[in-house]
C-alpha atoms as a PDB file:
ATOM      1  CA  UNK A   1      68.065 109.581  83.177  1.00  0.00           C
ATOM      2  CA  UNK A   2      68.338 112.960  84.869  1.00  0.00           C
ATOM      3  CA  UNK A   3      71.578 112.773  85.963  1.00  0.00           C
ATOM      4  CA  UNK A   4      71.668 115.692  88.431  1.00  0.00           C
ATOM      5  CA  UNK A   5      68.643 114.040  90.101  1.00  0.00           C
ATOM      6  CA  UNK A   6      70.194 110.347  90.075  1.00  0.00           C
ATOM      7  CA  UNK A   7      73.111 111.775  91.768  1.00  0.00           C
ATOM      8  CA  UNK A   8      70.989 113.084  94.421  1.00  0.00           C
ATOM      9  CA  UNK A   9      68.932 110.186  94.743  1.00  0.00           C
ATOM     10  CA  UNK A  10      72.310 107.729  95.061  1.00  0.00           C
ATOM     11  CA  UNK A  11      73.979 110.190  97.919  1.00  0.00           C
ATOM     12  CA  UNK A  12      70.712 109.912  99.970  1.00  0.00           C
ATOM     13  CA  UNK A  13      70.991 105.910 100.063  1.00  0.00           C
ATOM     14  CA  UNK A  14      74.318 105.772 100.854  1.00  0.00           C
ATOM     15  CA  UNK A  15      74.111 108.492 103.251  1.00  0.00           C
ATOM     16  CA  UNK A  16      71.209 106.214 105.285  1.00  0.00           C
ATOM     17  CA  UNK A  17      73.357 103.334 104.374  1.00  0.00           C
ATOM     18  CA  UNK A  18      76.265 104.722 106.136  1.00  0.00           C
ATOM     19  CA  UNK A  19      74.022 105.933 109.386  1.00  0.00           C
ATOM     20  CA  UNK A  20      72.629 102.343 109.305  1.00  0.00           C
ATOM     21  CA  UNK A  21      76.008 100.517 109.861  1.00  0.00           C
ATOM     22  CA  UNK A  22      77.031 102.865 112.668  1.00  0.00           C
ATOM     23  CA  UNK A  23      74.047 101.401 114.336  1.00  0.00           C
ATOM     24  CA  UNK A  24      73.236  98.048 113.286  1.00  0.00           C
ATOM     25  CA  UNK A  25      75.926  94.809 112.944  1.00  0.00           C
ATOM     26  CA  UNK A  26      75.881  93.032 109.876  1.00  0.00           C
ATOM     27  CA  UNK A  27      74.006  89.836 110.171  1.00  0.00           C
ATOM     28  CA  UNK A  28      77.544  87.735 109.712  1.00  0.00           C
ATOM     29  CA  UNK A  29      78.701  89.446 113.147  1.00  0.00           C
ATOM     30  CA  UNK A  30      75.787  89.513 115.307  1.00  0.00           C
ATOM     31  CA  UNK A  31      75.779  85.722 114.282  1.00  0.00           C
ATOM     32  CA  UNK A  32      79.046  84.999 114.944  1.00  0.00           C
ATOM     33  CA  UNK A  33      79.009  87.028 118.929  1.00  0.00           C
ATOM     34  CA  UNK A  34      76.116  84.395 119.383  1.00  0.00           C
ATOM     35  CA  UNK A  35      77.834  81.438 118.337  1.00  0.00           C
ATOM     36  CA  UNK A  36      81.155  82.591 120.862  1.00  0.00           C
ATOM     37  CA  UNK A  37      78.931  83.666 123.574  1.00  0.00           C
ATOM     38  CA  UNK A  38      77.220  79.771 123.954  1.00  0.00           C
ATOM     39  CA  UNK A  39      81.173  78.753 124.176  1.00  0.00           C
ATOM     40  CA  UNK A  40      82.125  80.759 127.138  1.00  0.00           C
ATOM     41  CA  UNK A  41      81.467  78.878 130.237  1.00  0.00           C
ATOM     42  CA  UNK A  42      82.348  81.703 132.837  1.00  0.00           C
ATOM     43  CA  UNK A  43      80.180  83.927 134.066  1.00  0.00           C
ATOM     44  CA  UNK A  44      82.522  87.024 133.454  1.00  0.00           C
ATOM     45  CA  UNK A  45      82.396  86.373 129.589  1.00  0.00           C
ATOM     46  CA  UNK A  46      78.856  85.466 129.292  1.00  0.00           C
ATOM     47  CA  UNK A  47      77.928  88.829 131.243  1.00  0.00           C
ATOM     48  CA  UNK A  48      80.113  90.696 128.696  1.00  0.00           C
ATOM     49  CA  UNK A  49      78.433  89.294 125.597  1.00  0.00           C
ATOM     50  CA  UNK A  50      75.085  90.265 127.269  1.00  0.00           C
ATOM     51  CA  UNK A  51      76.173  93.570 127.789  1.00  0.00           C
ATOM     52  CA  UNK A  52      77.089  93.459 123.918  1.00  0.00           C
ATOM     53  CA  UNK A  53      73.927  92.638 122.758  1.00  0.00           C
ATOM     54  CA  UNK A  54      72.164  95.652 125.054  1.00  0.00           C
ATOM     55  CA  UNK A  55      74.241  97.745 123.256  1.00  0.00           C
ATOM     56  CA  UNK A  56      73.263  96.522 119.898  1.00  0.00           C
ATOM     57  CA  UNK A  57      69.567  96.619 121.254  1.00  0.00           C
ATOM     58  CA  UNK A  58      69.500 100.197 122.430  1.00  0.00           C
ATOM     59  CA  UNK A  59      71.425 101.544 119.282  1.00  0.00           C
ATOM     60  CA  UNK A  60      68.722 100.821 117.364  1.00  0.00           C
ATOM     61  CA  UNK A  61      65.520 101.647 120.013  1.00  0.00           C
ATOM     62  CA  UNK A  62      67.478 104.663 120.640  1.00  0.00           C
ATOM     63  CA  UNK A  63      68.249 105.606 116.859  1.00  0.00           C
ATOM     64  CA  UNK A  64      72.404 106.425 118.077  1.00  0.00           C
ATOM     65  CA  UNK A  65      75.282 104.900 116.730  1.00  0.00           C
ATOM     66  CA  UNK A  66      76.745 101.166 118.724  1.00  0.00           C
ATOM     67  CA  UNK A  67      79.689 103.238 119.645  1.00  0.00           C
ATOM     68  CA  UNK A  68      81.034 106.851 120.262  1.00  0.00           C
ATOM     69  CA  UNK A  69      83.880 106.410 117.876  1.00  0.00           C
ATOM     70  CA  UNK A  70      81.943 106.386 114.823  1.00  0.00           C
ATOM     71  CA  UNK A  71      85.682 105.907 113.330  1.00  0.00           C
ATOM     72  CA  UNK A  72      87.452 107.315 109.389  1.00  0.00           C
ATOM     73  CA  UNK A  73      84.868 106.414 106.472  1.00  0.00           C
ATOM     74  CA  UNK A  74      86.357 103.831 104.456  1.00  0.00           C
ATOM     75  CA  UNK A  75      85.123 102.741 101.117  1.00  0.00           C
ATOM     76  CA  UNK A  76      85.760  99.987  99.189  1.00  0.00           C
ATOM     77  CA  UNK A  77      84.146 100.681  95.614  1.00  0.00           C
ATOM     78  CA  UNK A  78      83.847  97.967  92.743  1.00  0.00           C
ATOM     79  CA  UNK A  79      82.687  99.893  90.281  1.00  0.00           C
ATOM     80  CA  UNK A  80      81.851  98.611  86.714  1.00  0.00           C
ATOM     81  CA  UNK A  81      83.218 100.911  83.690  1.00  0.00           C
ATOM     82  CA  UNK A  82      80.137 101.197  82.565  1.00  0.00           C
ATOM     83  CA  UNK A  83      77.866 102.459  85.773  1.00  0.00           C
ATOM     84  CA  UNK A  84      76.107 105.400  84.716  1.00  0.00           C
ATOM     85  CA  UNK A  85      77.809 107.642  87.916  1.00  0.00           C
ATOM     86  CA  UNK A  86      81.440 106.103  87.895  1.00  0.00           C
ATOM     87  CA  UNK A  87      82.938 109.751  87.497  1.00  0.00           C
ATOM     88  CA  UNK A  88      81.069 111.033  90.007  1.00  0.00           C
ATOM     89  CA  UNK A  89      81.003 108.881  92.826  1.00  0.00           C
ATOM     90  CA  UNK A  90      84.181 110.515  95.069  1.00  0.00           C
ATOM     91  CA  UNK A  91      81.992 113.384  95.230  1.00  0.00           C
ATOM     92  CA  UNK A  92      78.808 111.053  95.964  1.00  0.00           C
ATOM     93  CA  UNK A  93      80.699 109.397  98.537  1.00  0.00           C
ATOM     94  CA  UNK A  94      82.000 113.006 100.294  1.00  0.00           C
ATOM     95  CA  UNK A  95      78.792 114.366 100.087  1.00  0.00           C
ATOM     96  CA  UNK A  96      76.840 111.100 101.863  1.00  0.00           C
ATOM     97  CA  UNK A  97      79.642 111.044 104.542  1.00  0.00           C
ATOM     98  CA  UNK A  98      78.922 114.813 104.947  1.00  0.00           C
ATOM     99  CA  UNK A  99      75.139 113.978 105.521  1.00  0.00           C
ATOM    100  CA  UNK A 100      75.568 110.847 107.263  1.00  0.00           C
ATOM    101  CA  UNK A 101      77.479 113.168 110.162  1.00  0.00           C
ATOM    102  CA  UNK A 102      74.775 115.639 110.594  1.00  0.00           C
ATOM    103  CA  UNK A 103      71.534 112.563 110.567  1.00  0.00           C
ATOM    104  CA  UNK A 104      73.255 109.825 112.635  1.00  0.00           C
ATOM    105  CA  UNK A 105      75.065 111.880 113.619  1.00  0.00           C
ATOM    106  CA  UNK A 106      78.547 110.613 113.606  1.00  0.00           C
ATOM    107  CA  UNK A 107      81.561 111.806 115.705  1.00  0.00           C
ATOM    108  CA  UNK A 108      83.655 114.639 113.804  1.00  0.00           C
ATOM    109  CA  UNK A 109      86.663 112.070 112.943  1.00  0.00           C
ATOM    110  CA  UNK A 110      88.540 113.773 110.682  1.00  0.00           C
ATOM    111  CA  UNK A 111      91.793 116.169 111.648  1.00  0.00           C
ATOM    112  CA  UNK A 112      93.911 117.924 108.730  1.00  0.00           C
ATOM    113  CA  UNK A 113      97.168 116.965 109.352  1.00  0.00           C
ATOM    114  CA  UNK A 114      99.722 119.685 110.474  1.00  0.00           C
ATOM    115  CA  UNK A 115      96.941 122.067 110.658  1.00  0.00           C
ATOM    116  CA  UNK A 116      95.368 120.355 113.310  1.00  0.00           C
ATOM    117  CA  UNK A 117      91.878 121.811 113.166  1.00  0.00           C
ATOM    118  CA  UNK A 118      88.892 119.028 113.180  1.00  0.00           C
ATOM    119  CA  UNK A 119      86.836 119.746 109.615  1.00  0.00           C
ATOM    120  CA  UNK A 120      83.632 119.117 111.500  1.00  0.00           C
ATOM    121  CA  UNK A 121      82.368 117.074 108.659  1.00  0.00           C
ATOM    122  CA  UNK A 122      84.397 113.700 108.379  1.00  0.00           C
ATOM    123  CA  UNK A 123      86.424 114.809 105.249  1.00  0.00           C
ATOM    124  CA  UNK A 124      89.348 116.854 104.566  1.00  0.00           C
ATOM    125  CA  UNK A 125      92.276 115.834 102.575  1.00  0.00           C
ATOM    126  CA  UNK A 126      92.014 112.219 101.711  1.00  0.00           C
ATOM    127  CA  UNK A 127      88.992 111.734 103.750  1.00  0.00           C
ATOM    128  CA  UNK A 128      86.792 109.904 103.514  1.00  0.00           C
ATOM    129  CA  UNK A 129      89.310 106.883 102.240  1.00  0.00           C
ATOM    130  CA  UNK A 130      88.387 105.237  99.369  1.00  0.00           C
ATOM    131  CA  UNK A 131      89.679 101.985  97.708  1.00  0.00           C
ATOM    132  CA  UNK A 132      88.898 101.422  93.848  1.00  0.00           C
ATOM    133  CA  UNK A 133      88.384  98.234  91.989  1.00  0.00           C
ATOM    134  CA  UNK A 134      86.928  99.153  88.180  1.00  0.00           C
ATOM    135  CA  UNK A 135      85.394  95.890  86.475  1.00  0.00           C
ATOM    136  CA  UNK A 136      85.418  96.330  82.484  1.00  0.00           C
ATOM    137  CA  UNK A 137      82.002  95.372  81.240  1.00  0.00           C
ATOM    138  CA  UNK A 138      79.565  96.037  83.856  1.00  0.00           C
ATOM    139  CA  UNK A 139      77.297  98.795  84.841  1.00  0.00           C
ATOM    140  CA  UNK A 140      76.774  97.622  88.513  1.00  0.00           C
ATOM    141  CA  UNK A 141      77.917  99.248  91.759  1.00  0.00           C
ATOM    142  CA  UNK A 142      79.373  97.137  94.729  1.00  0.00           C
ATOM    143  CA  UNK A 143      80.060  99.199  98.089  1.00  0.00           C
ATOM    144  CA  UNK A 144      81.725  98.471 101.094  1.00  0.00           C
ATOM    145  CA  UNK A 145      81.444 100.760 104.100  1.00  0.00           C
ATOM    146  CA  UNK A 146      83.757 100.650 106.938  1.00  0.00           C
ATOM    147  CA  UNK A 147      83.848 102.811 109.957  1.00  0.00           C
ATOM    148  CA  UNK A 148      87.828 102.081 110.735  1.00  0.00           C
ATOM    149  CA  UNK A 149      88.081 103.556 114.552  1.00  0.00           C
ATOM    150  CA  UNK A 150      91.278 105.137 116.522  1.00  0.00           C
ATOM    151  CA  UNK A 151      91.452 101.004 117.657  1.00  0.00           C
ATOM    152  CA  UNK A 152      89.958  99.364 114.882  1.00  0.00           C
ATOM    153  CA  UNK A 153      92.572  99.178 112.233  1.00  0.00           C
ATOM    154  CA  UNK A 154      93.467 102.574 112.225  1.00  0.00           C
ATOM    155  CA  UNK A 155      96.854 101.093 114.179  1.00  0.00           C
ATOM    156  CA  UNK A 156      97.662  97.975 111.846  1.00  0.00           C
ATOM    157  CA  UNK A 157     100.912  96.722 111.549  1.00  0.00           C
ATOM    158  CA  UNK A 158     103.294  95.702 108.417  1.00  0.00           C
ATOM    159  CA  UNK A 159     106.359  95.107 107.317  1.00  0.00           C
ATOM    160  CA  UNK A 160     108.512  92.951 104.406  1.00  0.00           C
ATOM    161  CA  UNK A 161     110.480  89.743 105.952  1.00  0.00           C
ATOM    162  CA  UNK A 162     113.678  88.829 105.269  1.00  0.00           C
ATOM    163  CA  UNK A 163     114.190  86.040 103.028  1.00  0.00           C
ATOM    164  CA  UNK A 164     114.945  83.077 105.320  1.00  0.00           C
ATOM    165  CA  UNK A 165     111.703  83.778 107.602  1.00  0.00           C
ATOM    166  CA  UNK A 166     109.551  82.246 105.254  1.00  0.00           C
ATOM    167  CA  UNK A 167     105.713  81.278 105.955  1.00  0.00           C
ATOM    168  CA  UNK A 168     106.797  80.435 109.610  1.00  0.00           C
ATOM    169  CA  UNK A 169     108.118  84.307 109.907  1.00  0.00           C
ATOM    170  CA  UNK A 170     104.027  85.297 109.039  1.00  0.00           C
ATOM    171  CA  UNK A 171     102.916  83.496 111.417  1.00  0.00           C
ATOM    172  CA  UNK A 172     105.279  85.024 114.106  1.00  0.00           C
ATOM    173  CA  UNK A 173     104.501  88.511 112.829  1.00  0.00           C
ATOM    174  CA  UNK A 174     100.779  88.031 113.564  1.00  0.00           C
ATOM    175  CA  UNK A 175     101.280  86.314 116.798  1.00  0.00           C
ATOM    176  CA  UNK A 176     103.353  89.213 117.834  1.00  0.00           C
ATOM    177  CA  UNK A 177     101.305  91.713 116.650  1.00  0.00           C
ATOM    178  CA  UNK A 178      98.268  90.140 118.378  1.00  0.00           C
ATOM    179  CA  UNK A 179     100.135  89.711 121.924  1.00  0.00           C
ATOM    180  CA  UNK A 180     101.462  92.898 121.715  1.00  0.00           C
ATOM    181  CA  UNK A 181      98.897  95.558 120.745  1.00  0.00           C
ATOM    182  CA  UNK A 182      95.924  93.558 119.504  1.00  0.00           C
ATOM    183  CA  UNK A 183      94.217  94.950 122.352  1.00  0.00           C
ATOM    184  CA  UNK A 184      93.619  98.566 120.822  1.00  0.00           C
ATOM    185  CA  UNK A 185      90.791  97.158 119.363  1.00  0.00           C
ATOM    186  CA  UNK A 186      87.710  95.254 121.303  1.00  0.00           C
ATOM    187  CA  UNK A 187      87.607  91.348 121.377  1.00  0.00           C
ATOM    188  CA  UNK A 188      86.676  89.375 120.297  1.00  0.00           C
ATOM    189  CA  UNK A 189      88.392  90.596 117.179  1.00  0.00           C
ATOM    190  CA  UNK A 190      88.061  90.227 113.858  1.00  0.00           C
ATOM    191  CA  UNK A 191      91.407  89.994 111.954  1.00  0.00           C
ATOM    192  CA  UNK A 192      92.590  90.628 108.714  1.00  0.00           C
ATOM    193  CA  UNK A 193      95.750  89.140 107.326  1.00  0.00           C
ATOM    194  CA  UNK A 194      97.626  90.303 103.829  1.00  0.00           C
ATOM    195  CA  UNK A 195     100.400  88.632 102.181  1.00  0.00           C
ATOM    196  CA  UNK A 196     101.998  89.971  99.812  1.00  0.00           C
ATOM    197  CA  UNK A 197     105.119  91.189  98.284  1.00  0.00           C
ATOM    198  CA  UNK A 198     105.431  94.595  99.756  1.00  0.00           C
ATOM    199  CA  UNK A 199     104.210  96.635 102.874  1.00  0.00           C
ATOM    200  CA  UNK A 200     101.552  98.778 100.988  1.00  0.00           C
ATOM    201  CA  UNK A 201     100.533  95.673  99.253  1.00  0.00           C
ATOM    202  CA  UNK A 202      99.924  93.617 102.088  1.00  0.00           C
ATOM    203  CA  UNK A 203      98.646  96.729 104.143  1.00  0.00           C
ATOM    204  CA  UNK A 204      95.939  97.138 101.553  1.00  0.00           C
ATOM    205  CA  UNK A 205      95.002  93.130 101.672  1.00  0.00           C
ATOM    206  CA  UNK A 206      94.745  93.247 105.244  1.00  0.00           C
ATOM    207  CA  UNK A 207      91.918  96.067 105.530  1.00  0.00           C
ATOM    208  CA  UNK A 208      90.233  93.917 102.476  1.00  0.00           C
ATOM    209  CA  UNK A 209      90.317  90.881 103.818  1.00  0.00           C
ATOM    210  CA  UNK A 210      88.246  92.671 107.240  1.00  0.00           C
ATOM    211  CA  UNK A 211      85.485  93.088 104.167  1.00  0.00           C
ATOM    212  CA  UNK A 212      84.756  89.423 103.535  1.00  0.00           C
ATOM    213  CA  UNK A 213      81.875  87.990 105.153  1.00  0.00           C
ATOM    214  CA  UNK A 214      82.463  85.823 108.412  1.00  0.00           C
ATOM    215  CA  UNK A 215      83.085  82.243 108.054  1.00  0.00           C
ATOM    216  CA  UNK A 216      84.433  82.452 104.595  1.00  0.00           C
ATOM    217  CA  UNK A 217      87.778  81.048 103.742  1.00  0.00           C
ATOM    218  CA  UNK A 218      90.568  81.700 101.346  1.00  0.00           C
ATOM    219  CA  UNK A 219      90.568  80.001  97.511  1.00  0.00           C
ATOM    220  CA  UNK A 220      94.048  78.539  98.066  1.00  0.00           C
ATOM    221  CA  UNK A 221      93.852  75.681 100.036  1.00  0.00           C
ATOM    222  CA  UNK A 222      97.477  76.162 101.742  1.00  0.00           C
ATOM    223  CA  UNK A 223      96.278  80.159 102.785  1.00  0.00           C
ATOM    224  CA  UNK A 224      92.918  78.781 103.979  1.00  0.00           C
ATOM    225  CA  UNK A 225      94.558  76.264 106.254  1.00  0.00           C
ATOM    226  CA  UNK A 226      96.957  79.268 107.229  1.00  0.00           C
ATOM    227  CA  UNK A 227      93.443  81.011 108.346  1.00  0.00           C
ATOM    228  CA  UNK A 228      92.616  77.867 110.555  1.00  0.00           C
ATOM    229  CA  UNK A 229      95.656  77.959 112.176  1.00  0.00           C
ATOM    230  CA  UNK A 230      96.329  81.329 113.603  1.00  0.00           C
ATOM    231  CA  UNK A 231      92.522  81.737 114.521  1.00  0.00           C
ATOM    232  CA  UNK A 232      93.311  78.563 116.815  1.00  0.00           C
ATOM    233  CA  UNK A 233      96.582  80.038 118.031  1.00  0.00           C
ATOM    234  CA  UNK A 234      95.208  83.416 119.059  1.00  0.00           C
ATOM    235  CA  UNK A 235      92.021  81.945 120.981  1.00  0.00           C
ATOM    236  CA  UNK A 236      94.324  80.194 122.855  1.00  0.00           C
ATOM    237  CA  UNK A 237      96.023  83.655 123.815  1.00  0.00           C
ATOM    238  CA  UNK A 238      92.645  83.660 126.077  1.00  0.00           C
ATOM    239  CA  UNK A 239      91.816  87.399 125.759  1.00  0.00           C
ATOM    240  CA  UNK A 240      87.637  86.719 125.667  1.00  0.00           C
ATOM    241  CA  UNK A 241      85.135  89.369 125.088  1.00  0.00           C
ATOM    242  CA  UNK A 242      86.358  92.706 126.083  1.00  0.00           C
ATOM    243  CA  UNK A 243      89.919  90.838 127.084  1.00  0.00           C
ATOM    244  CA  UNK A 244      88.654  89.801 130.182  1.00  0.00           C
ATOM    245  CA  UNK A 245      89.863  86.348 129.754  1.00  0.00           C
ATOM    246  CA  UNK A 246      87.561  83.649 127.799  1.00  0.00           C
ATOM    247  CA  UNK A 247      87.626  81.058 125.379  1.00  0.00           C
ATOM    248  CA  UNK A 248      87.669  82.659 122.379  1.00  0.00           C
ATOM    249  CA  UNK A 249      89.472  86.132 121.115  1.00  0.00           C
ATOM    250  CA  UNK A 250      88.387  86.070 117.727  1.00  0.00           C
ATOM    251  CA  UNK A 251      85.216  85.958 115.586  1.00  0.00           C
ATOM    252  CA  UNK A 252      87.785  85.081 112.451  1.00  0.00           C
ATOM    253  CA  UNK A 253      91.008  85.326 110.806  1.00  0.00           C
ATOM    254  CA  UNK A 254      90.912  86.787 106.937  1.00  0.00           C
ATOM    255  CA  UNK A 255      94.210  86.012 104.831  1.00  0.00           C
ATOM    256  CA  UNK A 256      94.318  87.944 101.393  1.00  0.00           C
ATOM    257  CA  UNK A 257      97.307  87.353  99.100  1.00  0.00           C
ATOM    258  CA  UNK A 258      98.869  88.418  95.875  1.00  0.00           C
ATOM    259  CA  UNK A 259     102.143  86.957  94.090  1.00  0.00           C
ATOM    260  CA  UNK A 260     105.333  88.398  95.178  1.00  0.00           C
ATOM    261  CA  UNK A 261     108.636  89.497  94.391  1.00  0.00           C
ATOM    262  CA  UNK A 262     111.528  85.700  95.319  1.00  0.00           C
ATOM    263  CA  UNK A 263     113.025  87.492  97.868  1.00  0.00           C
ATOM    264  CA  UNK A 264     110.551  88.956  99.969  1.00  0.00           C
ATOM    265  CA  UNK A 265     107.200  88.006 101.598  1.00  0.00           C
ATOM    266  CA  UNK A 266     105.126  91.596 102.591  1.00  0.00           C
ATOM    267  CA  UNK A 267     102.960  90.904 105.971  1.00  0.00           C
ATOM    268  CA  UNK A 268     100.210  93.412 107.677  1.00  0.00           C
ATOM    269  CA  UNK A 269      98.104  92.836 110.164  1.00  0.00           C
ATOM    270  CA  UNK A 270      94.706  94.836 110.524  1.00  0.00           C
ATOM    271  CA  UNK A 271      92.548  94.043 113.484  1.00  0.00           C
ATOM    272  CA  UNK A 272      88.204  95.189 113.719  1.00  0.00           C
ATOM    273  CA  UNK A 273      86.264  95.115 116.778  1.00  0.00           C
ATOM    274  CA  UNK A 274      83.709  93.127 118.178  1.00  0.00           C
ATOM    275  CA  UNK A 275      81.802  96.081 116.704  1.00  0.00           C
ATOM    276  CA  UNK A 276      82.728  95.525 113.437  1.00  0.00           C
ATOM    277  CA  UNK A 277      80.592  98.576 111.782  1.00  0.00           C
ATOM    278  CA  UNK A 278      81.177  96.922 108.320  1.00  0.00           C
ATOM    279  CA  UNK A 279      78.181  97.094 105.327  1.00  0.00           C
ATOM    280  CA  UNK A 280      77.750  95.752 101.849  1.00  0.00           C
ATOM    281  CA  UNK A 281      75.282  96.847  99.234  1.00  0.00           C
ATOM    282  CA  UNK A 282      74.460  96.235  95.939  1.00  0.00           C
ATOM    283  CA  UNK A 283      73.543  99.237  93.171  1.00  0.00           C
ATOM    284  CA  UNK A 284      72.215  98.523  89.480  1.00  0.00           C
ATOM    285  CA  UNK A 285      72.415 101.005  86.950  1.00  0.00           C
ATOM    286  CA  UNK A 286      69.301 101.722  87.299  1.00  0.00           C
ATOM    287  CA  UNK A 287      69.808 102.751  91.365  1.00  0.00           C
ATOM    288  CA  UNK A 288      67.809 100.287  92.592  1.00  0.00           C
ATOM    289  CA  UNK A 289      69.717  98.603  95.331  1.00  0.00           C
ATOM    290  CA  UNK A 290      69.853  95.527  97.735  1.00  0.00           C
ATOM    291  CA  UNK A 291      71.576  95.769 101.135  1.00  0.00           C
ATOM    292  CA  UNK A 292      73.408  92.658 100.950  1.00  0.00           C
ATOM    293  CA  UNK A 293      74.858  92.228 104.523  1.00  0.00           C
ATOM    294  CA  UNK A 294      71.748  93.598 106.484  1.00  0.00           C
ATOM    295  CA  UNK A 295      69.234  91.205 104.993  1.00  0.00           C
ATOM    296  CA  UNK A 296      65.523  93.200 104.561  1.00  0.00           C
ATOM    297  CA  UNK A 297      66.696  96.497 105.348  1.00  0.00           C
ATOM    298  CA  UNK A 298      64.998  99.043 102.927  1.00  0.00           C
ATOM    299  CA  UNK A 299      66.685 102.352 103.563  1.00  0.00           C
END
């Protein structure tokens, strides 16, 4: 393998990749808007799910991205030790963002801190954000690309509960959150619970848990029915598409958990958009790829 020339090859695909979920909804979402558009029964809501789908429709005729804040890059890589570009992929990932801004093009997102100049390029220090996951014994390359905007998680929420507050203090965290400021981001909303035994811990959870696909549930039977509930306490908050009142204010609620420490239960909240500019695809060692949440799409 020509490495030089792999590398090059892998940064163009992710670099389309990345232009392709500023523009196109995973097939999970555009499913679910459907599904919560038939259950309005007002004529306010049903207009706002039309204009929705116009948007989605002229994105793509019009080769633009769904929405002006093209958001931070996030990255969540699952990386097997054994992937032939495993040391290289930070720069991979830089360099598509860095391409992906100038073909989309994206918005310039990304502001050095204290400096305060915008790089023009969507990196600087940090930037794009990238969570690791390294699998021992496997060559293959699993990538999650999020576009996290200035409402879209960007302004999550956490914090560690005292010991008496127990599961019934989660809930009132996320009910809090969601009557409060849940609003920054576009409803119907997708949101992402973690619970865990510290704020970074459960801060992390809660931006992986906006990666699973729609309509999936947690493993534990207790956290999945945890899921169930809050998803039916928040629609019945009755923000609606665009919180102009409706039926339903979220296409899901995502819990992700880890063990914890007796004496404390770790709680974040992390809320995407009805444009929830998520992607998932699939590399073998070999580079040859499958977009996994975009079904046919050959970049």
């Amino acid at each position: 393998m020509d490495k030089e020339k792999s590398i090059g090859e892998l940064t163009n695909v992710v670099a389309r990749f990345v232009s392709l979920v500023g523009k196109k909804l995973p097939d999970d979402v555009w499913a679910k808007l459907n599904e919560l558009r038939v259950l309005e029964t007002e004529p306010l809501p049903k207009t706002v799910y039309d204009t929705m789908f116009k948007n989605q429709e002229l994105a793509l005729e019009l080769n633009r991205p769904s929405c002006q804040d093209t958001g931070v890059l996030q990255f969540l890589v699952k990386c097997g030790d054994s992937f032939p570009l495993l040391g290289r992929m930070e720069k991979i990932l830089t360099d598509a963002v860095i391409q992906s801004t100038k073909e989309a093009p994206l918005r310039h997102n990304s502001v050095e801190t204290f400096d305060e100049y915008n790089t023009g390029k969507n990196v600087g220090k940090g930037t794009p954000t990238l969570f690791w996951e390294i699998v021992p014994d496997n060559d293959v390359l699993e990538l999650d690309v999020y576009m996290a905007g200035g409402g879209c998680t960007l302004p999550g929420k956490a914090m560690v509960l005292m010991p008496g507050e127990d599961y019934e203090g989660v809930v009132h965290f996320v009910l809090d959150v969601m009557t409060s400021y849940g609003l920054n981001a576009c409803p119907p909303l997708l949101v992402g619970v973690g619970v865990a035994t510290s704020v970074e811990t459960a801060a992390l959870l809660s931006k992986k848990a906006l990666f699973r696909p729609l309509g999936s549930h947690n493993p534990n039977e207790r956290a999945a029915k945890l899921e169930k509930l809050l998803e039916d306490g928040i629609n019945k908050i009755g923000l609606g598409p665009q919180g102009f009142s409706g039926k339903m204010s979220v296409m899901g609620v995502l819990v992700e958990n880890t063990a914890r420490h007796p004496s404390t239960i770790g709680v974040a909240v992390n809320t995407g958009c009805w444009s929830h500019r998520h992607g998932h695809i699939l590399f073998k060692s070999d580079l040859s790829y499958t977009v996994m949440s975009h079904k046919g799409v050959v970049l």
